[in-house]
C-alpha atoms as a PDB file:
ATOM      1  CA  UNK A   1     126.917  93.247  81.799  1.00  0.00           C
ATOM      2  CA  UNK A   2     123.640  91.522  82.660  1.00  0.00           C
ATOM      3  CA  UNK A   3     120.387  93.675  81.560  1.00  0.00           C
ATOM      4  CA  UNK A   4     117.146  92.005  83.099  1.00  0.00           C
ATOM      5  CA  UNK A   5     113.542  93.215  81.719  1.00  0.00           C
ATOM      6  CA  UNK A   6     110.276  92.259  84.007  1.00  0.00           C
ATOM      7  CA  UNK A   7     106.806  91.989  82.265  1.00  0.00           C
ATOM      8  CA  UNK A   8     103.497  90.333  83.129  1.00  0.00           C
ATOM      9  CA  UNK A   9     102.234  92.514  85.799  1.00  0.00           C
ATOM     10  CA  UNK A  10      99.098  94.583  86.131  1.00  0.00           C
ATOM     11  CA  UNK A  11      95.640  94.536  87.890  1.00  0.00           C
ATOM     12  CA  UNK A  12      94.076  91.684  89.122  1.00  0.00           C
ATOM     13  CA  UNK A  13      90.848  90.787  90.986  1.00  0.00           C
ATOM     14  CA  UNK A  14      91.610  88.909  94.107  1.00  0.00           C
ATOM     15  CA  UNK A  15      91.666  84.725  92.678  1.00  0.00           C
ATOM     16  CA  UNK A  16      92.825  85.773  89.418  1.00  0.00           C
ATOM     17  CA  UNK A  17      96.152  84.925  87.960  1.00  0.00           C
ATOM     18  CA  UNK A  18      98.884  86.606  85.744  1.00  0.00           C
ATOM     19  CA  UNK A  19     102.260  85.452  84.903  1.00  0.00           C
ATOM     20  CA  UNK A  20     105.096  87.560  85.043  1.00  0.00           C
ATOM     21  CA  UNK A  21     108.542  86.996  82.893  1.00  0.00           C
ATOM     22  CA  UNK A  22     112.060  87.867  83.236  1.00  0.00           C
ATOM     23  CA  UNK A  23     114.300  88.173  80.229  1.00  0.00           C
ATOM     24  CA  UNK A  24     117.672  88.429  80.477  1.00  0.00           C
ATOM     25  CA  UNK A  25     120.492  89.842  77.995  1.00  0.00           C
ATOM     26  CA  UNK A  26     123.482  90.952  77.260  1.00  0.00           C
ATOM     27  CA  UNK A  27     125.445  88.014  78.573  1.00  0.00           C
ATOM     28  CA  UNK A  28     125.528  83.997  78.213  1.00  0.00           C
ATOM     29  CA  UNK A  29     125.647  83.261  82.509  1.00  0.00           C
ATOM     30  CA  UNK A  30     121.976  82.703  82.560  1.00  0.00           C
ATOM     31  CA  UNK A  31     121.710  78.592  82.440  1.00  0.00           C
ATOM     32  CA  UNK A  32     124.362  78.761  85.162  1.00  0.00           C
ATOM     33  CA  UNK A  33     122.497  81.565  87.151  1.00  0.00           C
ATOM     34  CA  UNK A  34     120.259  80.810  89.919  1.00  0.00           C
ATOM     35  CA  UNK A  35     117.225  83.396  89.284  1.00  0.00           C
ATOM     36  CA  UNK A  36     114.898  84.927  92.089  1.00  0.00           C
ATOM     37  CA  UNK A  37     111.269  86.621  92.308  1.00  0.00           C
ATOM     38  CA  UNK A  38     111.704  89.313  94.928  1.00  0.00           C
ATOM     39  CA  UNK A  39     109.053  92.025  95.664  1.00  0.00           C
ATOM     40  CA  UNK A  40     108.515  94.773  98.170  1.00  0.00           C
ATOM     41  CA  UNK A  41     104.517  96.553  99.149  1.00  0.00           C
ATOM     42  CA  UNK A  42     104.699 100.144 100.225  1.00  0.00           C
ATOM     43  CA  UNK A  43     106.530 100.557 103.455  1.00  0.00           C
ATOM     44  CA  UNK A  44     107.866  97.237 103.398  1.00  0.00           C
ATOM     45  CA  UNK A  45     111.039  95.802 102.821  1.00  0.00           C
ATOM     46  CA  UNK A  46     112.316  93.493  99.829  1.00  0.00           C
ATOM     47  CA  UNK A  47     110.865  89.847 100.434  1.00  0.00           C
ATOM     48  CA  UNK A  48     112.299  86.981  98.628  1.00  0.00           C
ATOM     49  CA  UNK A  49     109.179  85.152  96.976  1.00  0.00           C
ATOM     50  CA  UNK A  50     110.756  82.120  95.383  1.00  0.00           C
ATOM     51  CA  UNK A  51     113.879  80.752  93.443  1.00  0.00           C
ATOM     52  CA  UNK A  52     115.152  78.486  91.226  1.00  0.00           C
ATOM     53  CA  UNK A  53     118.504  77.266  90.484  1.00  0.00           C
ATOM     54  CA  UNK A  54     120.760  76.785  87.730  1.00  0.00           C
ATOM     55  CA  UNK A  55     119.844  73.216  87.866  1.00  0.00           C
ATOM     56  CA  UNK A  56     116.185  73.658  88.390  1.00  0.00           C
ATOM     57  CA  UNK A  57     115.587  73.237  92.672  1.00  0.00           C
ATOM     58  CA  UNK A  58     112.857  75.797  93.946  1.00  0.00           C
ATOM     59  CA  UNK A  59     111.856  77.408  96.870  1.00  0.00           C
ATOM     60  CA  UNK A  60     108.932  79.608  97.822  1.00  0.00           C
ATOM     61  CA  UNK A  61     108.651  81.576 100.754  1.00  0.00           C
ATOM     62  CA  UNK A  62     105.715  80.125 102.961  1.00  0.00           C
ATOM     63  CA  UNK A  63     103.344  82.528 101.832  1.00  0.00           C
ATOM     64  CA  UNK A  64     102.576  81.548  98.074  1.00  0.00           C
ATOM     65  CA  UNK A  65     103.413  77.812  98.636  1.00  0.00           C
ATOM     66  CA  UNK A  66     100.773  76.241  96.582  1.00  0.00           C
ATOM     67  CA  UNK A  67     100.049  79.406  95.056  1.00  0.00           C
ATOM     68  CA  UNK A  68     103.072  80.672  93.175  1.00  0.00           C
ATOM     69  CA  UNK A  69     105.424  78.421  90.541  1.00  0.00           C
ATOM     70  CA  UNK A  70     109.064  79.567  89.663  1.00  0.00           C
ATOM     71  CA  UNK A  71     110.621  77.988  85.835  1.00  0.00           C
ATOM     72  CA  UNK A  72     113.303  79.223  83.592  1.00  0.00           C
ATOM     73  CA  UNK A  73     113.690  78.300  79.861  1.00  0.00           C
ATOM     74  CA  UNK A  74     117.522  78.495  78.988  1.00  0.00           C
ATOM     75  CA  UNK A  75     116.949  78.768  75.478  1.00  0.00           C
ATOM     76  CA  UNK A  76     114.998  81.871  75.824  1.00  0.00           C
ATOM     77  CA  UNK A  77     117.206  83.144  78.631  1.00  0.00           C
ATOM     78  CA  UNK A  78     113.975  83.500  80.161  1.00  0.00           C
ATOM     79  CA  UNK A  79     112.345  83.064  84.215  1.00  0.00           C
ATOM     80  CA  UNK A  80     108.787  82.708  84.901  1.00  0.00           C
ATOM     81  CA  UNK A  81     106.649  83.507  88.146  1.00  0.00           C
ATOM     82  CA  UNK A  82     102.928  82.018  87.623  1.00  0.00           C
ATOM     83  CA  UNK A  83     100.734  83.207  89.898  1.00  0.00           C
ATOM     84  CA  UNK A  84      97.650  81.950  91.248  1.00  0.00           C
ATOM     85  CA  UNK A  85      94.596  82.581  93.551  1.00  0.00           C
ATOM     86  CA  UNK A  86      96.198  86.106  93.950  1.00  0.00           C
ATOM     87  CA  UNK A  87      95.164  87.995  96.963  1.00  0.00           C
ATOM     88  CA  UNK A  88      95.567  91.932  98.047  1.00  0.00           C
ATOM     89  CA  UNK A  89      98.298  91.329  99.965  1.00  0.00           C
ATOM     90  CA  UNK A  90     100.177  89.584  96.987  1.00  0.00           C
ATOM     91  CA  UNK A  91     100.233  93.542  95.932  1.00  0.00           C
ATOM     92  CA  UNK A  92     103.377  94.375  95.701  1.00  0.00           C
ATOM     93  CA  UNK A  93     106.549  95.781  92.547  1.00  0.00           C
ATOM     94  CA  UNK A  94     108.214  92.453  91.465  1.00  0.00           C
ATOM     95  CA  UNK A  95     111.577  92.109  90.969  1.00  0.00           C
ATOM     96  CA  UNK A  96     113.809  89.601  88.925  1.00  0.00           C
ATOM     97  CA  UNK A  97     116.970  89.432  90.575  1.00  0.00           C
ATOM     98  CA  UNK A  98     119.869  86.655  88.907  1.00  0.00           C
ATOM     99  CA  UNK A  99     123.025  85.462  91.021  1.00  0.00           C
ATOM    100  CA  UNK A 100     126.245  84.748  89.118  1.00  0.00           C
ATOM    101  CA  UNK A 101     129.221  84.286  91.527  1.00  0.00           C
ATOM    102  CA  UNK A 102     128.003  86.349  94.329  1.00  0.00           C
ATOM    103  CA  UNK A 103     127.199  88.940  92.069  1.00  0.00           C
ATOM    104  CA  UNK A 104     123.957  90.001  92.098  1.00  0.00           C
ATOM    105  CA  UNK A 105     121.592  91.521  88.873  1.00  0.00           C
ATOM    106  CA  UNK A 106     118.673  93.456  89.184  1.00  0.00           C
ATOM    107  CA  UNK A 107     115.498  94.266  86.539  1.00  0.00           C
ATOM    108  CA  UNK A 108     113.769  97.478  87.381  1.00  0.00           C
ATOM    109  CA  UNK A 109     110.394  95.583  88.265  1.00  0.00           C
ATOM    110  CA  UNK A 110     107.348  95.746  87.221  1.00  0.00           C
ATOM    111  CA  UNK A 111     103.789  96.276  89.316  1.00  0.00           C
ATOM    112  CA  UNK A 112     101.628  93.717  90.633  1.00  0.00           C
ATOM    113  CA  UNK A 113      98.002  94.826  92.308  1.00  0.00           C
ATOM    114  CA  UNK A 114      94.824  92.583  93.375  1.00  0.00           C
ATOM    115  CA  UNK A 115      92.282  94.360  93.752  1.00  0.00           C
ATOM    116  CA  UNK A 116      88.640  94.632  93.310  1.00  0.00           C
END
């Protein structure tokens, strides 16, 4: 059983940046899991924000191109989503979400508002 732990989010004025982590445990799949940065505003369904695979090819959503960088460390079992020039409508709970053979793990998210 996967267990995945978000952290790194908070309050943030509009331009600011924070980087948010995702730690997984419990299992040795991660270097040959492809990891993904979900998140989902009020009212609004999941959105897929970017994602990385097991051999290091990303993808962002067209939104936080140029904004937004996906990474993983293997040896820490951990993913990272850096953040940049946030803006309001970047506010949203962030989810970690690993793929292992069609199965999918989720972390419980953590929040992510830009505001002034």
């Amino acid at each position: 059983q996967v267990q995945l732990v978000e952290s790194g989010g908070g309050l943030v004025q509009p331009g600011g940046s924070l980087r948010l982590s995702c730690t997984a445990s419990g299992s040795s799949i991660f270097r040959m899991s492809a990891i993904n940065w979900y998140r989902q505003a009020p009212g609004l369904q999941r959105e897929l924000v970017a994602a990385i695979t097991n051999s290091g090819t990303t993808d962002y959503t067209d939104s936080v191109k140029g904004r937004f960088t996906i990474s993983r460390d293997n040896a820490k079992n951990t993913a990272y989503l850096m953040m940049n020039n946030l803006r309001p409508e970047d506010t949203a709970v962030y989810y970690c979400n690993l793929v292992y053979n069609i199965v999918y793990y989720w972390g419980r998210g953590t929040q992510v508002t830009v505001s002034s």
